[in-house]
PDB file of N, CA and C in Angstrom:
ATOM      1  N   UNK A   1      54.285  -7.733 -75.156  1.00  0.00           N
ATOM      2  CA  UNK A   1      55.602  -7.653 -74.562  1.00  0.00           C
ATOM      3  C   UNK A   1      56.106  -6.214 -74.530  1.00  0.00           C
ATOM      4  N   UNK A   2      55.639  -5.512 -75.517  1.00  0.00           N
ATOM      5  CA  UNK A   2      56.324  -3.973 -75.484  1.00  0.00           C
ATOM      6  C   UNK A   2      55.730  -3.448 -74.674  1.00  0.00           C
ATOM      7  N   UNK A   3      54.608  -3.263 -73.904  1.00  0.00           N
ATOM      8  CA  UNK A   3      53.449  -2.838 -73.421  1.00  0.00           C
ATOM      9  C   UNK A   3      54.455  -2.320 -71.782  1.00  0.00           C
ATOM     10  N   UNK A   4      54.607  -3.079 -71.037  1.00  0.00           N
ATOM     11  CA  UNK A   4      55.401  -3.282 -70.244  1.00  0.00           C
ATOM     12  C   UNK A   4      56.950  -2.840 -70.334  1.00  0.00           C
ATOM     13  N   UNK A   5      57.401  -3.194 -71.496  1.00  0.00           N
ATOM     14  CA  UNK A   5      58.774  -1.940 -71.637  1.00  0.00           C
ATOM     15  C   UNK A   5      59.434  -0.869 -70.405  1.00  0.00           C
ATOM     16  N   UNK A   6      57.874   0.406 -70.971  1.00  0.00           N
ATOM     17  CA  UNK A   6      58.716   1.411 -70.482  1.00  0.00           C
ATOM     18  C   UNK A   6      59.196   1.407 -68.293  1.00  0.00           C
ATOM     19  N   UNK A   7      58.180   0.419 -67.723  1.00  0.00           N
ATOM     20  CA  UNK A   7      58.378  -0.346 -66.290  1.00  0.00           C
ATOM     21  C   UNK A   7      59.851  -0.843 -66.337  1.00  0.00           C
ATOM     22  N   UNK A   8      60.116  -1.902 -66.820  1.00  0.00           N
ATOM     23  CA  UNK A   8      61.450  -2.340 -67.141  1.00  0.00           C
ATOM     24  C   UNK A   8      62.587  -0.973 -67.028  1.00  0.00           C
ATOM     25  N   UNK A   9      62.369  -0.376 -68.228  1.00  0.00           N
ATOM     26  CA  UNK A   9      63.478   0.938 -68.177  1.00  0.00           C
ATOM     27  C   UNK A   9      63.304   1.481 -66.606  1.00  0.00           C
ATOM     28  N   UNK A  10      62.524   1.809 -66.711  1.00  0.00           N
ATOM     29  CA  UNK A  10      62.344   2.536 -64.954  1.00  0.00           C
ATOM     30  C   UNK A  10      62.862   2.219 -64.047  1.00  0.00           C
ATOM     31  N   UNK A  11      62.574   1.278 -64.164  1.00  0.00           N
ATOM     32  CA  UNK A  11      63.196   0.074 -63.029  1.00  0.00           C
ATOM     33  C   UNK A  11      64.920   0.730 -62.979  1.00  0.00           C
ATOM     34  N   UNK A  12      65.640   0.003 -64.425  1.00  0.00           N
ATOM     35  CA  UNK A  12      66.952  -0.381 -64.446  1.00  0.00           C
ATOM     36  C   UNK A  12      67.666   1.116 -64.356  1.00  0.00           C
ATOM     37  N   UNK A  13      66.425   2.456 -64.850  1.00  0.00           N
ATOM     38  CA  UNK A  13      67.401   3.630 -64.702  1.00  0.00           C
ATOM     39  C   UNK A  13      67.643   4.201 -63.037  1.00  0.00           C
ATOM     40  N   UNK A  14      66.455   3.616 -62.029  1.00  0.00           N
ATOM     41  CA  UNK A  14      66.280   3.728 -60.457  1.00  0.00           C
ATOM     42  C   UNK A  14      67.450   3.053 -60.153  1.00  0.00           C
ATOM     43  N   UNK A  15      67.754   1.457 -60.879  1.00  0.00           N
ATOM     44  CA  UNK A  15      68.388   0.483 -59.770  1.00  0.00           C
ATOM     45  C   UNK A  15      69.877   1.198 -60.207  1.00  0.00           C
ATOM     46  N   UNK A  16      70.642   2.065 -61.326  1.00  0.00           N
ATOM     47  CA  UNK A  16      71.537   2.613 -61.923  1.00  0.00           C
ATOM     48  C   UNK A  16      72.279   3.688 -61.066  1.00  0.00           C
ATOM     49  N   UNK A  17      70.796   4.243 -61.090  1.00  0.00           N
ATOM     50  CA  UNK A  17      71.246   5.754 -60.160  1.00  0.00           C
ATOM     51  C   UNK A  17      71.319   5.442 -58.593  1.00  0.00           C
ATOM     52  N   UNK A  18      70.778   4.700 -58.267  1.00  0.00           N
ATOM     53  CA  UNK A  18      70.963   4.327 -56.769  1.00  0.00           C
ATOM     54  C   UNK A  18      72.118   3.759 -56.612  1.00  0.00           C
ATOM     55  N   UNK A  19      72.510   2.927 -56.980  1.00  0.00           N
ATOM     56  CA  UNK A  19      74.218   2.191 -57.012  1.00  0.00           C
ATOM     57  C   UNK A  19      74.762   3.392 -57.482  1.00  0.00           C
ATOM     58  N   UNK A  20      75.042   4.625 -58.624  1.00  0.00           N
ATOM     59  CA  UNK A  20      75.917   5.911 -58.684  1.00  0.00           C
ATOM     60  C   UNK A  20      76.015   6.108 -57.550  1.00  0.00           C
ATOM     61  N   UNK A  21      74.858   6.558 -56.768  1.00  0.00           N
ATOM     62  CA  UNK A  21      74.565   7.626 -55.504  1.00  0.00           C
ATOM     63  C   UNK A  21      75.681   6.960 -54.620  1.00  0.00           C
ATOM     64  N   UNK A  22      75.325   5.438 -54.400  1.00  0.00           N
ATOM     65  CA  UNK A  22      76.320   4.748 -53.117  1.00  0.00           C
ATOM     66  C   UNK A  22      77.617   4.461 -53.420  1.00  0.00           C
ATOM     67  N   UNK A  23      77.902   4.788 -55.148  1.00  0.00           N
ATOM     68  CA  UNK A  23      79.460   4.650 -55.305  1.00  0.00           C
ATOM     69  C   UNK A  23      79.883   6.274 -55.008  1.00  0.00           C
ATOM     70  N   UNK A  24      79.339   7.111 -55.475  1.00  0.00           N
ATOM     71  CA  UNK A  24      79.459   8.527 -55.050  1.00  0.00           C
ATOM     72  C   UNK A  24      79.874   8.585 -53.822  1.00  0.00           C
ATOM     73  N   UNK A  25      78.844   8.429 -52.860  1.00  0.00           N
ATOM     74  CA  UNK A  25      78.542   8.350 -51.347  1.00  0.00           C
ATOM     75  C   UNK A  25      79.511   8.030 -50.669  1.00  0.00           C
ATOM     76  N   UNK A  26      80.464   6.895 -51.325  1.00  0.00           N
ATOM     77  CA  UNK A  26      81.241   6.105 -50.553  1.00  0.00           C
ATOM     78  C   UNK A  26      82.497   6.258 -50.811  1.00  0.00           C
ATOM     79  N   UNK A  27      82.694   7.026 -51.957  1.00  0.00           N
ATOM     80  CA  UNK A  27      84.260   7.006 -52.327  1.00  0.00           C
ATOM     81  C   UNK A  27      84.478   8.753 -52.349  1.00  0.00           C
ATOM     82  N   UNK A  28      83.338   9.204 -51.927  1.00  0.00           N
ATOM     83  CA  UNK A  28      83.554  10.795 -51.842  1.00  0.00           C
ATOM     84  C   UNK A  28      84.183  11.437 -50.098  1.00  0.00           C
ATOM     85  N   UNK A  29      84.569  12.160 -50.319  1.00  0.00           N
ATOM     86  CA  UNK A  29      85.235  12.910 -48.951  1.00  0.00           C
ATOM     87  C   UNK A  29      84.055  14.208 -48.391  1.00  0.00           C
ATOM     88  N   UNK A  30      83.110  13.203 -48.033  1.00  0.00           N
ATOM     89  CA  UNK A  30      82.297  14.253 -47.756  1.00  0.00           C
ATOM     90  C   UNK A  30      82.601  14.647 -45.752  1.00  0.00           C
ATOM     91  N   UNK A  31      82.443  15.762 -45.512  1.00  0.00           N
ATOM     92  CA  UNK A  31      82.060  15.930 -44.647  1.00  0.00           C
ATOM     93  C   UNK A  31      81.035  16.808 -43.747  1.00  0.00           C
ATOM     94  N   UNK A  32      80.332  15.929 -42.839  1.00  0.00           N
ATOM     95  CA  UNK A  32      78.733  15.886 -43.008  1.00  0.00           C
ATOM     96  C   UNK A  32      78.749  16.755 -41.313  1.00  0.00           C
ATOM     97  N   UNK A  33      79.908  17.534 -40.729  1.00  0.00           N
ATOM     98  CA  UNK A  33      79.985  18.128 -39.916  1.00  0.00           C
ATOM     99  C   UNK A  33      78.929  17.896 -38.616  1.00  0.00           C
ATOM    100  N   UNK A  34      77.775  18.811 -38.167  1.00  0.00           N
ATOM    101  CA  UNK A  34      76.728  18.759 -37.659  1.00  0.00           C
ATOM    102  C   UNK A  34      75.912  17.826 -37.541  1.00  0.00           C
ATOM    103  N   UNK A  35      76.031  17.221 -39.257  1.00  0.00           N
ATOM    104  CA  UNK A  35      74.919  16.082 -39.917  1.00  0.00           C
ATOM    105  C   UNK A  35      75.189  14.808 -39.751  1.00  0.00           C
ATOM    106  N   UNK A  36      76.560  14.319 -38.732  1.00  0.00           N
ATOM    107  CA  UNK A  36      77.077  13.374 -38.907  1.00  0.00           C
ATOM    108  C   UNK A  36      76.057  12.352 -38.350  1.00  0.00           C
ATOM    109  N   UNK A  37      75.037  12.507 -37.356  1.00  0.00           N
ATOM    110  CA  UNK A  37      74.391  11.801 -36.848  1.00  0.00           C
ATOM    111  C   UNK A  37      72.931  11.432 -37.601  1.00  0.00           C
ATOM    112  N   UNK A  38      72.554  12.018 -39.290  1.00  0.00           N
ATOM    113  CA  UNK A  38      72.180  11.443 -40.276  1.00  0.00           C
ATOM    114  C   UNK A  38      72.459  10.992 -41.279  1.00  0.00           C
ATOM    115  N   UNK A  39      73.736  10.562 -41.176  1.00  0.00           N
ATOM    116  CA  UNK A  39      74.185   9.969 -42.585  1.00  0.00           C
ATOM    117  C   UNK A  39      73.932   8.480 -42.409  1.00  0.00           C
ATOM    118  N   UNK A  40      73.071   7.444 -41.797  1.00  0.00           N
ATOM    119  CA  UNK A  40      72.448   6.819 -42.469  1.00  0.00           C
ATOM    120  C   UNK A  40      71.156   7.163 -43.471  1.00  0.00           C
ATOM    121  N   UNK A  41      70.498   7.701 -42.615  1.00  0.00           N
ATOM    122  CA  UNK A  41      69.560   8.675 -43.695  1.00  0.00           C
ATOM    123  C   UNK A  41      69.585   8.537 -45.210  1.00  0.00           C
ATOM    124  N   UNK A  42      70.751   9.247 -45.317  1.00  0.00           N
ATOM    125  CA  UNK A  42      71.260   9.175 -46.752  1.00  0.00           C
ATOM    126  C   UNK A  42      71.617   8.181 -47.673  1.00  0.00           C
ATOM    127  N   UNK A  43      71.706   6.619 -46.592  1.00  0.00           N
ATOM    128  CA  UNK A  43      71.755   5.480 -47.684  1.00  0.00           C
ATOM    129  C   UNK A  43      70.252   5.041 -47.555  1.00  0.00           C
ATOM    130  N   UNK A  44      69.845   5.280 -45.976  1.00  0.00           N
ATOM    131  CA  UNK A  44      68.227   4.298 -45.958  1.00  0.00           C
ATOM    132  C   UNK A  44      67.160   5.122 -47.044  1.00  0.00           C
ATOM    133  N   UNK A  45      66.557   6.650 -46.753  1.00  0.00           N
ATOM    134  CA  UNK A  45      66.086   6.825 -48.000  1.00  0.00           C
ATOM    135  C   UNK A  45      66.239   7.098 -48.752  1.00  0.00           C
ATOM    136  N   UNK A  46      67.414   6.784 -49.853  1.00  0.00           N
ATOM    137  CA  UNK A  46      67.357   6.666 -51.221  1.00  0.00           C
ATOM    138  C   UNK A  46      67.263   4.805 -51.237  1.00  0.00           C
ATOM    139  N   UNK A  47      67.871   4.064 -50.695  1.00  0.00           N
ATOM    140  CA  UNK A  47      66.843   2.832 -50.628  1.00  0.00           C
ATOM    141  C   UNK A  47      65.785   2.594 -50.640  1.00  0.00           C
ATOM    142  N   UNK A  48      65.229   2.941 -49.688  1.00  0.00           N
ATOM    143  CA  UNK A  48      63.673   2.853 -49.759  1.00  0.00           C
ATOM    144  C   UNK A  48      62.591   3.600 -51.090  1.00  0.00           C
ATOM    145  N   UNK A  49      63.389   4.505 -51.135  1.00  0.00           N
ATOM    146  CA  UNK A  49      62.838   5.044 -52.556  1.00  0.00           C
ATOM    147  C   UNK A  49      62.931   3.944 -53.891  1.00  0.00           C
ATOM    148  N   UNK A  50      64.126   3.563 -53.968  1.00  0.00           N
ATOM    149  CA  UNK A  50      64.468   2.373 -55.003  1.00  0.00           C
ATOM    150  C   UNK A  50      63.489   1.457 -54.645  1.00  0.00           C
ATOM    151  N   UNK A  51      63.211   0.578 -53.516  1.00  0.00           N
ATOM    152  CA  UNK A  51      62.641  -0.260 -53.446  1.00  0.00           C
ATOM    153  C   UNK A  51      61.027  -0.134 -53.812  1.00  0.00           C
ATOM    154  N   UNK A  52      60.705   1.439 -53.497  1.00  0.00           N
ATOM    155  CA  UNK A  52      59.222   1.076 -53.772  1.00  0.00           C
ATOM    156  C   UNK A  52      59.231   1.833 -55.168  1.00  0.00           C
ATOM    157  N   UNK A  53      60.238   1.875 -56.236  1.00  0.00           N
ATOM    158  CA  UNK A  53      60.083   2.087 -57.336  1.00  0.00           C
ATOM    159  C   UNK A  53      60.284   0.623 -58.169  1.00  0.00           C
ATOM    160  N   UNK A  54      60.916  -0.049 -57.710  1.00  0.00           N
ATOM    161  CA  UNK A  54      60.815  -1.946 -57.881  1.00  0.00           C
ATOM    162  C   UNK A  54      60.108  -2.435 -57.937  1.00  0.00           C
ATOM    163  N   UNK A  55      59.276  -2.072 -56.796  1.00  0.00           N
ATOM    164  CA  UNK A  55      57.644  -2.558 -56.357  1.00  0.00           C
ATOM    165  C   UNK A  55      56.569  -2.290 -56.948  1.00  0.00           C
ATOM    166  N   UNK A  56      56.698  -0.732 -57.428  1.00  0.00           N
ATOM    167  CA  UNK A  56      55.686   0.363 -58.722  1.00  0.00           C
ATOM    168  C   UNK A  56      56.195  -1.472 -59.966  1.00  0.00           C
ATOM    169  N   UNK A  57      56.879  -1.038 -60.754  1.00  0.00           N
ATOM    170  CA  UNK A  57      57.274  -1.287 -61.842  1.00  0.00           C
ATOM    171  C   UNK A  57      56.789  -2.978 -61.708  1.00  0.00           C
ATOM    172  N   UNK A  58      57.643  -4.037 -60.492  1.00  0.00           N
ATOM    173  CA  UNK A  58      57.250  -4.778 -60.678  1.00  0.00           C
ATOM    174  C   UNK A  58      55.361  -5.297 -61.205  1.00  0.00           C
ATOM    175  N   UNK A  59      54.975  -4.687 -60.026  1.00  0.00           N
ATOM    176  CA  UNK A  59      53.148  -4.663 -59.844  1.00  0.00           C
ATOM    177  C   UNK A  59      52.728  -4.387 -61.462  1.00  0.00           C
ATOM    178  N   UNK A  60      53.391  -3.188 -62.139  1.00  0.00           N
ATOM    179  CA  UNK A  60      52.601  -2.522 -63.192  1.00  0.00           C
ATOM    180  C   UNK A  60      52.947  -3.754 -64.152  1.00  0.00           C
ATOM    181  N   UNK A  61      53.958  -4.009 -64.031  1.00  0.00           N
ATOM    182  CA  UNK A  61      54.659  -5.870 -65.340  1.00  0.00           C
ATOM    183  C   UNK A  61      53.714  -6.802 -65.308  1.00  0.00           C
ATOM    184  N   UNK A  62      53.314  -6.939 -64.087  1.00  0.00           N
ATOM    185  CA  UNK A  62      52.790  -8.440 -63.893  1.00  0.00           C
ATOM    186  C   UNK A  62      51.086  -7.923 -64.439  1.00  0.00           C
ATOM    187  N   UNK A  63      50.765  -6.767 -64.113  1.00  0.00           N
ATOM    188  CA  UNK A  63      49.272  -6.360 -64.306  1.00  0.00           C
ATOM    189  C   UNK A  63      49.169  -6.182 -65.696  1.00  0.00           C
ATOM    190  N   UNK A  64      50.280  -5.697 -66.915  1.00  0.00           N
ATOM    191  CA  UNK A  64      50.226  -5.715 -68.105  1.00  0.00           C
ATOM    192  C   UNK A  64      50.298  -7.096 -68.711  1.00  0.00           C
ATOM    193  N   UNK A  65      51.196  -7.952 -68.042  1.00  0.00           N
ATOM    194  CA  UNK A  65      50.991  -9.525 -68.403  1.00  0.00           C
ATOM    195  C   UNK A  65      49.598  -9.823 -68.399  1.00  0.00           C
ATOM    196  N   UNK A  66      48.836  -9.895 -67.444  1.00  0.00           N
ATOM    197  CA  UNK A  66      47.369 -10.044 -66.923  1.00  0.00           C
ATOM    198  C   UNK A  66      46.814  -9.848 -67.949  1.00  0.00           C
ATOM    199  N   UNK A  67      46.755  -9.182 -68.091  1.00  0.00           N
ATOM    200  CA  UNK A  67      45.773  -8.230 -69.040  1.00  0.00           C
ATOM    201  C   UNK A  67      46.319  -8.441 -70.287  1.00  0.00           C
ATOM    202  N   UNK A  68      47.106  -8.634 -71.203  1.00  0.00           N
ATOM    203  CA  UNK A  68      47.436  -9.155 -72.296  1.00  0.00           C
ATOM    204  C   UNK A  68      46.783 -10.524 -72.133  1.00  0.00           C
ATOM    205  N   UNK A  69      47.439 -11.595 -71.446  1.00  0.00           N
ATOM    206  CA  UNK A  69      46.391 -12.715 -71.459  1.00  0.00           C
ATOM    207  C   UNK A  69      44.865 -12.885 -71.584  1.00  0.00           C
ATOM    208  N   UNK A  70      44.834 -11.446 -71.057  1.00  0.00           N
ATOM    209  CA  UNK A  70      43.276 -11.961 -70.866  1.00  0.00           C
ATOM    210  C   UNK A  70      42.460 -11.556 -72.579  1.00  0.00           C
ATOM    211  N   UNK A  71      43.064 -10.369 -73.153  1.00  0.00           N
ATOM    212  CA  UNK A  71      42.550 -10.216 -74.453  1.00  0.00           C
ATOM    213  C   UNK A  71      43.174 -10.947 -75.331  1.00  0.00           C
ATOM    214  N   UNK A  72      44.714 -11.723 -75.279  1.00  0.00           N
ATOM    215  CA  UNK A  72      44.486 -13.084 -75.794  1.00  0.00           C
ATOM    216  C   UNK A  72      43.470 -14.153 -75.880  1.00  0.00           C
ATOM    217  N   UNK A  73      43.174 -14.482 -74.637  1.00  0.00           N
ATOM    218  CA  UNK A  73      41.884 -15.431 -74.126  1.00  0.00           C
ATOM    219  C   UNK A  73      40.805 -14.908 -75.081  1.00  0.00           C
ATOM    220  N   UNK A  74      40.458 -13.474 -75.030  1.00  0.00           N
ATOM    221  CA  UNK A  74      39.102 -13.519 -75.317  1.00  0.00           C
ATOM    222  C   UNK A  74      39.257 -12.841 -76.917  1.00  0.00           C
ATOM    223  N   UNK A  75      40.549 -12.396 -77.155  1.00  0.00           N
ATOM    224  CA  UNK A  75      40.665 -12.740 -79.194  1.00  0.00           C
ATOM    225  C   UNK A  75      40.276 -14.083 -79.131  1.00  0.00           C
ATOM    226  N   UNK A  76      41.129 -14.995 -78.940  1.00  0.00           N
ATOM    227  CA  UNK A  76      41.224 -16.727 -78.976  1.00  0.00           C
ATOM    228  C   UNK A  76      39.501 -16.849 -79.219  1.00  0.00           C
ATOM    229  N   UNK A  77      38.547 -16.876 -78.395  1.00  0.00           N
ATOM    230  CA  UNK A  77      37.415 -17.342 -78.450  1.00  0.00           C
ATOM    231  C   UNK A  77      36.647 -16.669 -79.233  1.00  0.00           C
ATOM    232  N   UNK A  78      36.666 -15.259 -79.291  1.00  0.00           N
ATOM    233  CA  UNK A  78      35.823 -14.565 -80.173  1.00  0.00           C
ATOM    234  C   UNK A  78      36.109 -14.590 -82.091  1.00  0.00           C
ATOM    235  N   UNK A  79      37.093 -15.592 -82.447  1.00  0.00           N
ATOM    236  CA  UNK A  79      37.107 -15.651 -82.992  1.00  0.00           C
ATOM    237  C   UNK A  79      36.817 -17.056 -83.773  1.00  0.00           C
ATOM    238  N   UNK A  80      36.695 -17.927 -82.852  1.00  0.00           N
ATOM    239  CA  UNK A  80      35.904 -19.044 -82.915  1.00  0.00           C
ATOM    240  C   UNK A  80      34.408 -18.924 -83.071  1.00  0.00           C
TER     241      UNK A  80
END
């Protein structure tokens, strides 16, 4: 169970700072002059960044589960 941990943290410090960024983003007086015609930009990739740091972390959880089971399994028998 600890093995997997530090994925978890990762996760929750990405999904943290991405919600800052869009409370920032949204309650700030920015003005984006020139740039006005990329400020979606600015919510889509830092989304997309979050998401495939979700995707890292999830994948790496489920592959440390895996793999704990499996040297469960084969403590379990080798010790029979």
């Amino acid at each position: 169970m600890e093995k997997y941990r530090k994925y978890k943290t990762i996760h929750r410090i990405s999904y943290i700072i991405f919600f800052f960024y869009l409370i920032i983003l949204s309650i700030g007086n920015f003005d984006f002059g020139e740039y006005a015609a990329y400020v979606p930009y600015f919510i889509a990739v830092p989304f997309l960044i979050y998401c495939a740091i979700a995707i890292f972390a999830e994948i790496r959880i489920r592959k440390e589960l895996r793999e704990s089971s499996v040297e469960k399994k084969y403590n379990t028998f080798s010790k029979i």
